[in-house]
PDB file of N, CA and C in Angstrom:
ATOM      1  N   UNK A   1     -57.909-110.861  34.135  1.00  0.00           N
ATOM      2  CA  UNK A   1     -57.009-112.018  34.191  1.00  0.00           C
ATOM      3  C   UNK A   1     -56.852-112.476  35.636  1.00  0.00           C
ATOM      4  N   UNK A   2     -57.193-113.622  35.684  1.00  0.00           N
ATOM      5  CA  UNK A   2     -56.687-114.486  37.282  1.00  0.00           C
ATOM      6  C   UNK A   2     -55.435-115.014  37.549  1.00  0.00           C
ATOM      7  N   UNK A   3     -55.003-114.163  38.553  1.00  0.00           N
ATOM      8  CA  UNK A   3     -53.313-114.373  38.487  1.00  0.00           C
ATOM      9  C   UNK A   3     -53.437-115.632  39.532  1.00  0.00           C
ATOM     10  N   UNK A   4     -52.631-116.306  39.151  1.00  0.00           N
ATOM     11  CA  UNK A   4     -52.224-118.195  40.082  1.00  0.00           C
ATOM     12  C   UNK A   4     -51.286-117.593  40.568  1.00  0.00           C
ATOM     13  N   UNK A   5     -51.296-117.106  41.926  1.00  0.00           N
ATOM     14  CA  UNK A   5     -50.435-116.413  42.985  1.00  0.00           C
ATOM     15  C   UNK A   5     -49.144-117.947  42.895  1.00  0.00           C
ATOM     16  N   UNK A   6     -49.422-119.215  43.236  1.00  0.00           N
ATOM     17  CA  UNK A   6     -48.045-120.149  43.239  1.00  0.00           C
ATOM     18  C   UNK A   6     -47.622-119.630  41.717  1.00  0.00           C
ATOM     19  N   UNK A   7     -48.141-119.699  40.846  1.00  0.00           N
ATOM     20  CA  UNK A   7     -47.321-119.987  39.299  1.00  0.00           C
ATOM     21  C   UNK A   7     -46.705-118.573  39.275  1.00  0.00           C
ATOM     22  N   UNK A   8     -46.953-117.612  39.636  1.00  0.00           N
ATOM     23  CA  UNK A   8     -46.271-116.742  39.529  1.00  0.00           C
ATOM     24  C   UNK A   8     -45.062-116.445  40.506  1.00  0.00           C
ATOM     25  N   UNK A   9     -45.280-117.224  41.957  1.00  0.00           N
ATOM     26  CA  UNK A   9     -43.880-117.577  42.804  1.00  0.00           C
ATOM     27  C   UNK A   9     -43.032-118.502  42.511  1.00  0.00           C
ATOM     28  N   UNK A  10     -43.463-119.321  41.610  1.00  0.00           N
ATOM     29  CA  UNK A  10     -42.289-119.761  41.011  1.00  0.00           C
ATOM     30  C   UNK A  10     -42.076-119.804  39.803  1.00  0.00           C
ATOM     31  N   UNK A  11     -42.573-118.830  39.044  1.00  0.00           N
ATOM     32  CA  UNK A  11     -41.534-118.090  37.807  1.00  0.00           C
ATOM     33  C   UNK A  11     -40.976-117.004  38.684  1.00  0.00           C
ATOM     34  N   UNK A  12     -41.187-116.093  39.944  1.00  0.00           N
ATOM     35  CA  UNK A  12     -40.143-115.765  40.819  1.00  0.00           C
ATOM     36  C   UNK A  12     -38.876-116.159  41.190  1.00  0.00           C
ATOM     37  N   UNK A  13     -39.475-117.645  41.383  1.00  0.00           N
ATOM     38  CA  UNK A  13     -38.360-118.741  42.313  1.00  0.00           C
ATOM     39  C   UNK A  13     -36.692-118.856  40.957  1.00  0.00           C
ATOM     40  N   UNK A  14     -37.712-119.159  40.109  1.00  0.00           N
ATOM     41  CA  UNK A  14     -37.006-119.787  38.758  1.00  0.00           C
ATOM     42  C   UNK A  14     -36.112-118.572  38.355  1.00  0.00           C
ATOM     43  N   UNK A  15     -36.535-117.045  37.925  1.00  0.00           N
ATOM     44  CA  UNK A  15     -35.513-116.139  37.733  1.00  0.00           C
ATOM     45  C   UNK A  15     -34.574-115.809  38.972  1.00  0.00           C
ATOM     46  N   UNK A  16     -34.491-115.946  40.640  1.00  0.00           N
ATOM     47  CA  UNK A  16     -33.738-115.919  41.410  1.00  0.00           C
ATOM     48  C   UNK A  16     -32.746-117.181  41.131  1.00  0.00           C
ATOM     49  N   UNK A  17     -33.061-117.780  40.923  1.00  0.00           N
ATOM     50  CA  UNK A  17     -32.322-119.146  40.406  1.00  0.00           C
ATOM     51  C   UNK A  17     -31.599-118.987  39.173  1.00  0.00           C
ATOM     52  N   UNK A  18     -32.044-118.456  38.029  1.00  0.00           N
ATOM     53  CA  UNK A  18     -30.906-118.204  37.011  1.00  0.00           C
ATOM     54  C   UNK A  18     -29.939-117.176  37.565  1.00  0.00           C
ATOM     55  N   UNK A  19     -30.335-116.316  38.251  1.00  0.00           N
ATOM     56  CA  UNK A  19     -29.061-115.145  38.652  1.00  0.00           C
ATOM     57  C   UNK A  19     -27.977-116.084  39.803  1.00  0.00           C
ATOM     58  N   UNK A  20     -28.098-117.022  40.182  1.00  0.00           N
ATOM     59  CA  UNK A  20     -27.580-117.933  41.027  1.00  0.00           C
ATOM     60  C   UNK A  20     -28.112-117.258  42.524  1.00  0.00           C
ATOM     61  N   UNK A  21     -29.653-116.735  42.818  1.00  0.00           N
ATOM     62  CA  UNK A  21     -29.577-116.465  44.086  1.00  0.00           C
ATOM     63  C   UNK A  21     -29.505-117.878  44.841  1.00  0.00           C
ATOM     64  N   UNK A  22     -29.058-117.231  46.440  1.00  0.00           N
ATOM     65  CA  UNK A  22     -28.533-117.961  47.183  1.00  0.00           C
ATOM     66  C   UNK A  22     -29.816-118.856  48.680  1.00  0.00           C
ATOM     67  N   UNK A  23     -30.062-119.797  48.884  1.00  0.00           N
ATOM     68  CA  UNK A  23     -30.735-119.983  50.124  1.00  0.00           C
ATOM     69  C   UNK A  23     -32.453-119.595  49.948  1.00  0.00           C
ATOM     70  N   UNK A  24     -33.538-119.823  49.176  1.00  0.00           N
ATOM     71  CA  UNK A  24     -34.271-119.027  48.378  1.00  0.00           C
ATOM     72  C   UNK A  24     -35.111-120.078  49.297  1.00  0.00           C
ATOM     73  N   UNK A  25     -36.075-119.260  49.694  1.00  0.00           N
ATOM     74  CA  UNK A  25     -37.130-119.725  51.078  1.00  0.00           C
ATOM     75  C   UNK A  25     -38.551-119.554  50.622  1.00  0.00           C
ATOM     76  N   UNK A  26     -39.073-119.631  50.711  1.00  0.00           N
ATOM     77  CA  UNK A  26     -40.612-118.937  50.734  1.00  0.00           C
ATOM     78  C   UNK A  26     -41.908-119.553  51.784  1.00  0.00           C
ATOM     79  N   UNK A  27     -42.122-118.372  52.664  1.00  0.00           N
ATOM     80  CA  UNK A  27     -43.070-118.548  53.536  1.00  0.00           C
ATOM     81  C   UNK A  27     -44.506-118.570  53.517  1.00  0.00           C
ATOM     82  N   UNK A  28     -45.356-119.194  53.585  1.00  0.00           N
ATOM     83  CA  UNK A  28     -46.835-118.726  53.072  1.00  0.00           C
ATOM     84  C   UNK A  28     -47.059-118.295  54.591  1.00  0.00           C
ATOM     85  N   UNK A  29     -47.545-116.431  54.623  1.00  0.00           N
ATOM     86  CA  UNK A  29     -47.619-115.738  55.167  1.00  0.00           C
ATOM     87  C   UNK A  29     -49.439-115.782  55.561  1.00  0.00           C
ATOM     88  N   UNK A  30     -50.013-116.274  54.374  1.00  0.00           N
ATOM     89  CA  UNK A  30     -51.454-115.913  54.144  1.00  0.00           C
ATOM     90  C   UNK A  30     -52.528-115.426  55.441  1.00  0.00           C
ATOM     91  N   UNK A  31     -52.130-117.245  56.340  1.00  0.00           N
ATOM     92  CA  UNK A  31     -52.614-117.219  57.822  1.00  0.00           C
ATOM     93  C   UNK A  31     -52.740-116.651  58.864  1.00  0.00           C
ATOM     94  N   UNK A  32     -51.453-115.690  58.853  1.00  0.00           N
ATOM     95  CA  UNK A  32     -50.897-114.573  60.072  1.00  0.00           C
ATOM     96  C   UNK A  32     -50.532-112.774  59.618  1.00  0.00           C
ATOM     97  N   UNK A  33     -50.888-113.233  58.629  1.00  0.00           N
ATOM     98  CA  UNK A  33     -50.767-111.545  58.243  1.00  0.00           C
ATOM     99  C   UNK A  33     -51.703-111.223  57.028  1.00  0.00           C
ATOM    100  N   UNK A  34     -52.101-110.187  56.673  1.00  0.00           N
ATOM    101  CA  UNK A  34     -52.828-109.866  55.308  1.00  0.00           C
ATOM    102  C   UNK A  34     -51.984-108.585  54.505  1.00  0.00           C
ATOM    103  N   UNK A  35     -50.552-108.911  55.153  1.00  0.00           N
ATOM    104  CA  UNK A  35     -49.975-107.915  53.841  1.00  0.00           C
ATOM    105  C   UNK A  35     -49.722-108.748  52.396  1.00  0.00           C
ATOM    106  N   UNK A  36     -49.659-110.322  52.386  1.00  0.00           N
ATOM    107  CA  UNK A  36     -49.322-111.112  51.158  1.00  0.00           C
ATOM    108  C   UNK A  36     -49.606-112.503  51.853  1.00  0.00           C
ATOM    109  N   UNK A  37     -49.887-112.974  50.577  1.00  0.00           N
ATOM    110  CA  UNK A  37     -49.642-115.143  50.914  1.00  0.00           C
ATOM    111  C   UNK A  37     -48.214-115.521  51.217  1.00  0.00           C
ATOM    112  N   UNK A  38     -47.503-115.000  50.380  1.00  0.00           N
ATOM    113  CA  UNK A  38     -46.028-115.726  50.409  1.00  0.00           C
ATOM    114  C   UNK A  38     -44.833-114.368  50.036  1.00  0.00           C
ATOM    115  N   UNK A  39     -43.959-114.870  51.124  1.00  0.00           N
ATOM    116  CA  UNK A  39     -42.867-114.124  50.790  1.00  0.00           C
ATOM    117  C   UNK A  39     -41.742-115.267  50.479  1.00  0.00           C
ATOM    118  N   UNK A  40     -41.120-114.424  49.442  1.00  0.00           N
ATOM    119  CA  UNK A  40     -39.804-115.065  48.487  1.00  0.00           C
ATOM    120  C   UNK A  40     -38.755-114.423  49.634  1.00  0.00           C
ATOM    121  N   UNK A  41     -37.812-115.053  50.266  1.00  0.00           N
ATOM    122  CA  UNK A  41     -36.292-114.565  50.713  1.00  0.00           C
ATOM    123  C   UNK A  41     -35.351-115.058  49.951  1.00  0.00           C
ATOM    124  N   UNK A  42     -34.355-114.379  49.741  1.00  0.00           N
ATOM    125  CA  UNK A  42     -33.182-114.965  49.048  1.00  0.00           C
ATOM    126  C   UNK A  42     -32.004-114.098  49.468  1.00  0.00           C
ATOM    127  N   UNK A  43     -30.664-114.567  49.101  1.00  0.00           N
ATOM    128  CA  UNK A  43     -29.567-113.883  49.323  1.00  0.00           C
ATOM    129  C   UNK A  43     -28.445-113.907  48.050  1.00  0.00           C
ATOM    130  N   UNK A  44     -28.137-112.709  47.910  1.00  0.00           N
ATOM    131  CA  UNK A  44     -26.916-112.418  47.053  1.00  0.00           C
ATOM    132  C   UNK A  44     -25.670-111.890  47.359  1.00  0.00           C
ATOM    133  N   UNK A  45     -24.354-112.622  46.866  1.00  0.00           N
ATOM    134  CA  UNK A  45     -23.319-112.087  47.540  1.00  0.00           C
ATOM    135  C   UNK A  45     -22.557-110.537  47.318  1.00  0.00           C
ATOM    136  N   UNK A  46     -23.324-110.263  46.430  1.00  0.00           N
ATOM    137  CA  UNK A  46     -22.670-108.749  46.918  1.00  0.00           C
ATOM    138  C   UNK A  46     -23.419-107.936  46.168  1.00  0.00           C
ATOM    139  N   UNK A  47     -23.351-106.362  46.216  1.00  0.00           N
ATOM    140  CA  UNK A  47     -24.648-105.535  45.440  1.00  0.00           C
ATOM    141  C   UNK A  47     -24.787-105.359  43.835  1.00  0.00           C
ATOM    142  N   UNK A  48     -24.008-105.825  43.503  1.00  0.00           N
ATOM    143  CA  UNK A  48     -24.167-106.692  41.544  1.00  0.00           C
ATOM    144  C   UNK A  48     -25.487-106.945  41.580  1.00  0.00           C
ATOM    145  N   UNK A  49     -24.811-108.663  42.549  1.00  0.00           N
ATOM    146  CA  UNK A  49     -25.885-109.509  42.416  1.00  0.00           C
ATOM    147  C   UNK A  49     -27.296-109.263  42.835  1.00  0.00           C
ATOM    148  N   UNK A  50     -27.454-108.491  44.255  1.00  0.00           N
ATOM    149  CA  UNK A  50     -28.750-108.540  44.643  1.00  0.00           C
ATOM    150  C   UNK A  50     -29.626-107.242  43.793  1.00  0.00           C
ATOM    151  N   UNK A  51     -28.756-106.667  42.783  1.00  0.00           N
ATOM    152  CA  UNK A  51     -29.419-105.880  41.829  1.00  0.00           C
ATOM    153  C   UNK A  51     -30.046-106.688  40.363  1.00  0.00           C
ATOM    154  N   UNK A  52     -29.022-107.381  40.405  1.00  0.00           N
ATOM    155  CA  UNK A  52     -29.271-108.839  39.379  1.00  0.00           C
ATOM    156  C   UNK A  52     -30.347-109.519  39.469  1.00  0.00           C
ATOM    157  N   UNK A  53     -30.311-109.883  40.484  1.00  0.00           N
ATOM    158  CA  UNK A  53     -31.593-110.670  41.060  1.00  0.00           C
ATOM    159  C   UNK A  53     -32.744-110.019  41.253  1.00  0.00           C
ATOM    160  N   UNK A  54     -32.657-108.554  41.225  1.00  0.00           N
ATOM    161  CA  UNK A  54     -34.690-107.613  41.562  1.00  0.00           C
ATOM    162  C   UNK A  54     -34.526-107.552  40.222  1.00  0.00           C
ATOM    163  N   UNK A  55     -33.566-107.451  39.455  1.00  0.00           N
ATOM    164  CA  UNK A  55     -33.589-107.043  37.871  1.00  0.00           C
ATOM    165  C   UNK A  55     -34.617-108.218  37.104  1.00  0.00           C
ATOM    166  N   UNK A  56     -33.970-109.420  37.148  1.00  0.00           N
ATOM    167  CA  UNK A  56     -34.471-110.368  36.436  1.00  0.00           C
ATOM    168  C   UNK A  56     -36.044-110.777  37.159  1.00  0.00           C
ATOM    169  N   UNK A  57     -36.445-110.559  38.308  1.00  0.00           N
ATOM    170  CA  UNK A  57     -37.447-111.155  39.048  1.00  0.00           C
ATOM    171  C   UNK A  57     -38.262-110.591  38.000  1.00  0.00           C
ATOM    172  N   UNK A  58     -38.321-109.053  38.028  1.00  0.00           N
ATOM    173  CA  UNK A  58     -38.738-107.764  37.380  1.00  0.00           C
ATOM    174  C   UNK A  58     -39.285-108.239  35.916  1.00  0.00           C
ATOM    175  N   UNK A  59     -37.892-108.508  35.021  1.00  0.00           N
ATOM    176  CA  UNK A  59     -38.059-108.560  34.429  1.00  0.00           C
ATOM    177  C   UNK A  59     -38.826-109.898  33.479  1.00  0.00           C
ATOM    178  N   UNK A  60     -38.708-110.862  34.638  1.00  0.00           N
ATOM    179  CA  UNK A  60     -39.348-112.181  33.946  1.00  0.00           C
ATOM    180  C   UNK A  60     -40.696-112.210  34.355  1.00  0.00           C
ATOM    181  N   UNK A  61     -41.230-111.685  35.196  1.00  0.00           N
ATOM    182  CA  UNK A  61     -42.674-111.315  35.581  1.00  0.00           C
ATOM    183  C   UNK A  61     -43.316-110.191  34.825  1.00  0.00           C
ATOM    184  N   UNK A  62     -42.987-108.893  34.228  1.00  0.00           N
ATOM    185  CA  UNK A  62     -43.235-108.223  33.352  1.00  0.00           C
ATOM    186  C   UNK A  62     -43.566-109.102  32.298  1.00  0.00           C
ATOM    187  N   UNK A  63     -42.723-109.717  31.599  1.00  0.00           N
ATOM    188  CA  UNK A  63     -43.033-110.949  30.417  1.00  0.00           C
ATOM    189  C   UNK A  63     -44.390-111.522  30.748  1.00  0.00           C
ATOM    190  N   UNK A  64     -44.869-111.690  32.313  1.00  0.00           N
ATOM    191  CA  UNK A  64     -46.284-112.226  32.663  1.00  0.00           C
ATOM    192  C   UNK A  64     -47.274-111.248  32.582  1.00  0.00           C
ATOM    193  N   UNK A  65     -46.810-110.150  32.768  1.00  0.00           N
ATOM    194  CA  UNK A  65     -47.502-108.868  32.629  1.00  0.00           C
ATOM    195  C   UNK A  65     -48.106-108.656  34.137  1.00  0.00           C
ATOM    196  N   UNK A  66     -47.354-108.851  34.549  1.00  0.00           N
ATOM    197  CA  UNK A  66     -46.998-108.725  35.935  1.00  0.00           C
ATOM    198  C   UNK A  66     -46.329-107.517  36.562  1.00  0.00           C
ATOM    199  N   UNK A  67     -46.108-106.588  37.351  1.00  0.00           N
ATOM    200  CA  UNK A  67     -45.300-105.344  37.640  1.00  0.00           C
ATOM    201  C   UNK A  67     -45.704-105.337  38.544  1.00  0.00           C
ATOM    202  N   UNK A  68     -44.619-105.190  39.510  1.00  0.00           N
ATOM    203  CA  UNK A  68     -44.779-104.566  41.280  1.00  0.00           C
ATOM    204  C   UNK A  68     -45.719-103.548  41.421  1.00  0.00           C
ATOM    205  N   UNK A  69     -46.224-103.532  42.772  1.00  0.00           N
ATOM    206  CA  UNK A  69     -47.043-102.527  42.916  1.00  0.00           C
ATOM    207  C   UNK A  69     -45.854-101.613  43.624  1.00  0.00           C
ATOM    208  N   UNK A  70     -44.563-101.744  44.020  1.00  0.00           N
ATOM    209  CA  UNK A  70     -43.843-101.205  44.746  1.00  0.00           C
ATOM    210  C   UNK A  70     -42.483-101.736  44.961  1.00  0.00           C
ATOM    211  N   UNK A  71     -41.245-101.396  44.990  1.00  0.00           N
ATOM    212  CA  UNK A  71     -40.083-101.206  44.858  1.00  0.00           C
ATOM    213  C   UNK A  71     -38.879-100.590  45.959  1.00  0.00           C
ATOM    214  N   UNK A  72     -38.420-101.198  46.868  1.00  0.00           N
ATOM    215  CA  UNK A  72     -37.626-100.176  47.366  1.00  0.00           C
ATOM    216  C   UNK A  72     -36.094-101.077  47.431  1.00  0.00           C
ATOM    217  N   UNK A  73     -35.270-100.497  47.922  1.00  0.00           N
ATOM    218  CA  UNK A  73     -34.185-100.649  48.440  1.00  0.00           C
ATOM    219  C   UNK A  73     -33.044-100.850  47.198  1.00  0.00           C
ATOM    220  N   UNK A  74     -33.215-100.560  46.329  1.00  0.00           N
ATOM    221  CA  UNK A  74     -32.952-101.291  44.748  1.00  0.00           C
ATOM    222  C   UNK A  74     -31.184-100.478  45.198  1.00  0.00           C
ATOM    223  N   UNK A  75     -31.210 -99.204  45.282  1.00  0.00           N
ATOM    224  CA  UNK A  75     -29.824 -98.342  44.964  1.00  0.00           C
ATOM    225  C   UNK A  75     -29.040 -98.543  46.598  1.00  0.00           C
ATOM    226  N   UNK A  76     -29.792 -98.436  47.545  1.00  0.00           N
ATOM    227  CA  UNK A  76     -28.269 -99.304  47.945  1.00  0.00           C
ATOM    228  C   UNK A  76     -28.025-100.977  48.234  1.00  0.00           C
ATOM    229  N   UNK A  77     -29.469-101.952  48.140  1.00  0.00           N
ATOM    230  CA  UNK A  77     -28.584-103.084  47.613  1.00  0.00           C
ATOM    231  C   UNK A  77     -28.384-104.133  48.408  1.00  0.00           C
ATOM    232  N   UNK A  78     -29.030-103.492  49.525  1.00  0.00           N
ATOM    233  CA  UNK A  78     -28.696-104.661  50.907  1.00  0.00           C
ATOM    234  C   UNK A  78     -29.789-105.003  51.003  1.00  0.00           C
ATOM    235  N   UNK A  79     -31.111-104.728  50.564  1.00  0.00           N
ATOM    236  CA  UNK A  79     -32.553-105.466  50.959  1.00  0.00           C
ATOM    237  C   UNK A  79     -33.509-104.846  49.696  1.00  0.00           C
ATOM    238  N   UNK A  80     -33.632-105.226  48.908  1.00  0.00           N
ATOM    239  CA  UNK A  80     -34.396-104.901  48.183  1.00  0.00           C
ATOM    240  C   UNK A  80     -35.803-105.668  48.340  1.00  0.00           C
ATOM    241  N   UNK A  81     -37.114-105.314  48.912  1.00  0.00           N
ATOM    242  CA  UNK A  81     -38.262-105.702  48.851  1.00  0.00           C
ATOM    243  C   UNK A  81     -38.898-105.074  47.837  1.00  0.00           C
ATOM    244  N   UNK A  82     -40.050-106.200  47.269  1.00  0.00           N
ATOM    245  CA  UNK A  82     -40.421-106.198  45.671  1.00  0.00           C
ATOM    246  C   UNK A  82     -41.890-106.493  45.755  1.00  0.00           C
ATOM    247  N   UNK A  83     -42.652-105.541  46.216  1.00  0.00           N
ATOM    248  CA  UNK A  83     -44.283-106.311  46.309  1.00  0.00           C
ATOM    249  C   UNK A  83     -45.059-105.863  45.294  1.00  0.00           C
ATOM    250  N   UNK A  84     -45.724-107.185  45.109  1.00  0.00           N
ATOM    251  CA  UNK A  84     -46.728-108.012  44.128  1.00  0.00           C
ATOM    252  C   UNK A  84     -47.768-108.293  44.577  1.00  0.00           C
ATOM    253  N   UNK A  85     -48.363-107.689  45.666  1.00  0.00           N
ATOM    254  CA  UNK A  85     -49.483-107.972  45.943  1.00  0.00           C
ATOM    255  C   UNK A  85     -49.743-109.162  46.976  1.00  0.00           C
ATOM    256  N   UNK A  86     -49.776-110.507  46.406  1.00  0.00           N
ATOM    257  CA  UNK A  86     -50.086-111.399  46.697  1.00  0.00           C
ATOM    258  C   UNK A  86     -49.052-112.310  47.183  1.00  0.00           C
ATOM    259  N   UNK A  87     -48.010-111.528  46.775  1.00  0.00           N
ATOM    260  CA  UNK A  87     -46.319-112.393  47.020  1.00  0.00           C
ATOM    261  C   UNK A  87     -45.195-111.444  47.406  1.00  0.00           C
ATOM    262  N   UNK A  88     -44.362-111.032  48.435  1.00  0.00           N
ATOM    263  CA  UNK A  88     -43.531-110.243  48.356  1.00  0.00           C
ATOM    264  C   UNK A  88     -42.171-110.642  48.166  1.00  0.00           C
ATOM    265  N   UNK A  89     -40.958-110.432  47.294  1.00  0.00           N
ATOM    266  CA  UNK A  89     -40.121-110.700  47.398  1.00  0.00           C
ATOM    267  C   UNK A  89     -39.133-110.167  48.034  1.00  0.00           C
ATOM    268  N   UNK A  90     -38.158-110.439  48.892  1.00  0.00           N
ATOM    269  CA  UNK A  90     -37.242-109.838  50.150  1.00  0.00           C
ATOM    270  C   UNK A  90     -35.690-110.387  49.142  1.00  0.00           C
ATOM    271  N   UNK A  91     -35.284-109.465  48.406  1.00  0.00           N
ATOM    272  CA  UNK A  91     -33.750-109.974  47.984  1.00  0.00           C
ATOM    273  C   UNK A  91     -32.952-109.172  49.289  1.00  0.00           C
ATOM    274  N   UNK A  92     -32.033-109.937  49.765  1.00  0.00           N
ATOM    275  CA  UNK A  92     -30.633-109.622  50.667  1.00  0.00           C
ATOM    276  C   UNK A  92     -29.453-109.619  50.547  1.00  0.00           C
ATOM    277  N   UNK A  93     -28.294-108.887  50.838  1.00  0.00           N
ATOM    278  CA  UNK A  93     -26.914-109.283  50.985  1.00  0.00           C
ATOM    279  C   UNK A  93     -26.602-110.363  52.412  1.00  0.00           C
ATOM    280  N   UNK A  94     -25.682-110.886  51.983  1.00  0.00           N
ATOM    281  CA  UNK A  94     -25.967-111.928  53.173  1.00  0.00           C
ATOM    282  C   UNK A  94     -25.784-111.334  54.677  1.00  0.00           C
ATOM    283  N   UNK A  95     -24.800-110.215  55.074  1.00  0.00           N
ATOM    284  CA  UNK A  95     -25.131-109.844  56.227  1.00  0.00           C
ATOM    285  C   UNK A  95     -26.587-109.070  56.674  1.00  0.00           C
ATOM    286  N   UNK A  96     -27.368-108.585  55.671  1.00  0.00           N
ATOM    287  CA  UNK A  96     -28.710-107.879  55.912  1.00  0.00           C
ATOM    288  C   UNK A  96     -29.903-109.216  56.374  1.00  0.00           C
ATOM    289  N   UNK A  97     -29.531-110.038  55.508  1.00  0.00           N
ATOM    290  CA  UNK A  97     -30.116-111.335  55.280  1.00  0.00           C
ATOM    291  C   UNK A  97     -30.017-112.058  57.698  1.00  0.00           C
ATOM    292  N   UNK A  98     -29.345-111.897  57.708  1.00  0.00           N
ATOM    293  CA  UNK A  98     -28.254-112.463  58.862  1.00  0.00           C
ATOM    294  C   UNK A  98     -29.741-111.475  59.760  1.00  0.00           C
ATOM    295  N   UNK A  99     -28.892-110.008  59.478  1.00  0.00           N
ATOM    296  CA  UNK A  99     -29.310-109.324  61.214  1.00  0.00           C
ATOM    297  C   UNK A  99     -31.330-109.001  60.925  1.00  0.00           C
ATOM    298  N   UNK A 100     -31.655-108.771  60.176  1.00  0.00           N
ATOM    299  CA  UNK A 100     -33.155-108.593  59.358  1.00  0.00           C
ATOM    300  C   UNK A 100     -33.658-110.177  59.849  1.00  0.00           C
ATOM    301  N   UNK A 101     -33.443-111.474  59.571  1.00  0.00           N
ATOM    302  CA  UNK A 101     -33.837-113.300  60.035  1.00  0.00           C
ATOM    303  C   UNK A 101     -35.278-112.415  59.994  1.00  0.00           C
ATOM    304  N   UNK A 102     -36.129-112.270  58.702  1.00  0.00           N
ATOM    305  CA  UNK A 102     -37.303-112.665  58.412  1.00  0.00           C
ATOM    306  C   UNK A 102     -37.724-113.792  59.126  1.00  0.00           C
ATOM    307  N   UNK A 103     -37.281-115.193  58.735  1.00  0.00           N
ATOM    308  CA  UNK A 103     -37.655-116.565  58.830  1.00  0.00           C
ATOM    309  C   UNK A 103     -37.595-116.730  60.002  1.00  0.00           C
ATOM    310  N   UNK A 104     -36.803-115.845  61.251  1.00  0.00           N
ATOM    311  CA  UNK A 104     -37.500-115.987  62.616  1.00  0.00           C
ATOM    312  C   UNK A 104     -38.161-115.387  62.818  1.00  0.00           C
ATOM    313  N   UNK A 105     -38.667-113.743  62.298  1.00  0.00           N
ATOM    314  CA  UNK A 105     -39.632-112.844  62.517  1.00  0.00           C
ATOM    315  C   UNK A 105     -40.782-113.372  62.333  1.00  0.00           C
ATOM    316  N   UNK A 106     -41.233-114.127  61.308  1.00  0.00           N
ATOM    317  CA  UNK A 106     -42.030-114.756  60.986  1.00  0.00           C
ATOM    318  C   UNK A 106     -42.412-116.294  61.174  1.00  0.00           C
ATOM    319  N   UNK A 107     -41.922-116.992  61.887  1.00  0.00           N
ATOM    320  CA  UNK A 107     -41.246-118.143  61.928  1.00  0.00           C
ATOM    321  C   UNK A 107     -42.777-118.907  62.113  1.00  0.00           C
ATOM    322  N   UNK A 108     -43.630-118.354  62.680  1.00  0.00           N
ATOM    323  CA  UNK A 108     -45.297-118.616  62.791  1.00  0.00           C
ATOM    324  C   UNK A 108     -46.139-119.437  61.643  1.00  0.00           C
ATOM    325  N   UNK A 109     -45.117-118.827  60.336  1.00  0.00           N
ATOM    326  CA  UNK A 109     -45.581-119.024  58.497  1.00  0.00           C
ATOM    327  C   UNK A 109     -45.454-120.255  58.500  1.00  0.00           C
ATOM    328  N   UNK A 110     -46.078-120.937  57.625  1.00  0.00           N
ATOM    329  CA  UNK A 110     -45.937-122.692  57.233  1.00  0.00           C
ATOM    330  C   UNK A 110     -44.475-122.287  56.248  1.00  0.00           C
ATOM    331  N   UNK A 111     -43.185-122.805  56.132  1.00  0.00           N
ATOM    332  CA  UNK A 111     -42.212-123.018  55.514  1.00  0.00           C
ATOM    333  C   UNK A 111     -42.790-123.743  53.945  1.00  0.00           C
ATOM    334  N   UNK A 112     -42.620-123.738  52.705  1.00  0.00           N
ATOM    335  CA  UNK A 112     -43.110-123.561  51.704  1.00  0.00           C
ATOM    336  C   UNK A 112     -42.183-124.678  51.121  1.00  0.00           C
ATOM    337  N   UNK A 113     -42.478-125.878  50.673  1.00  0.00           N
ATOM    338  CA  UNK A 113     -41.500-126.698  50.111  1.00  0.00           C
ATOM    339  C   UNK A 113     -41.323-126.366  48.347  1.00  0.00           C
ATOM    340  N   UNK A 114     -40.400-125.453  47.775  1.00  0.00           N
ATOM    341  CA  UNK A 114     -40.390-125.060  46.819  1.00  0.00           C
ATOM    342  C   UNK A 114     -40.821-126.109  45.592  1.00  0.00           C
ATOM    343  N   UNK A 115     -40.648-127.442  45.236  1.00  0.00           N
ATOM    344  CA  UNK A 115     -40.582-128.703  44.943  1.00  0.00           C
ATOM    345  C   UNK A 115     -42.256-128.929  44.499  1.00  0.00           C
ATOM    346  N   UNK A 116     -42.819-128.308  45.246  1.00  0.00           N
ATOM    347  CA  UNK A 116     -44.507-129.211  45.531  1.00  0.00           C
ATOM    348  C   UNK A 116     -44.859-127.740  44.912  1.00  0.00           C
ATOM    349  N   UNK A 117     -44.351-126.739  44.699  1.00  0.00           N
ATOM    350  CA  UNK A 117     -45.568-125.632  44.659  1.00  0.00           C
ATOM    351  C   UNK A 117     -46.175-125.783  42.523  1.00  0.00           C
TER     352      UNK A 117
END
């Protein structure tokens, strides 16, 4: 099966969005790094939510038959990164979100107009 790395970032985009994540970015990484094309950032306001949000990513990409190759940060809640290979997702609490500024670490990435993908 040929996975469409966009169609699958935004059935990403789309389950961060039903959990009401917050500020939801995505960088196409492809150019400057070869750990992934695109990373998903988002923020949740407190560790419910940013469990809410790896939950459903999880679980609406499984439905694609889709499953992370890898998982961390899930139990305590402040950064959960979610890689897929081709896409990584970065869920945050908003102060992790704050002192971590991916989007300046990386700031090199073409900014991803969610709209067009």
């Amino acid at each position: 099966m040929e996975r469409n790395t966009e169609k699958l970032v935004k059935i990403a985009i789309n389950a961060l969005e039903d959990k009401k994540g917050e500020d939801i970015s995505v960088l196409n990484v492809g150019k400057i790094t070869i750990i992934a094309d695109y990373f998903v950032i988002v923020s949740g306001n407190n560790p419910n939510q940013v469990q809410a949000l790896a939950d459903n990513v999880e679980d609406t990409l499984t439905k694609e038959g889709i499953e992370p190759k890898s998982k961390e940060g899930y139990m305590n809640a402040n950064w959960i990164l979610m890689d897929y290979g081709d896409f990584v997702v970065h869920i945050f609490d908003n102060e992790s979100r704050s002192f971590f500024d991916l989007e300046r670490i990386w700031k090199d990435a073409d900014k991803v107009v969610i709209e067009e993908m």
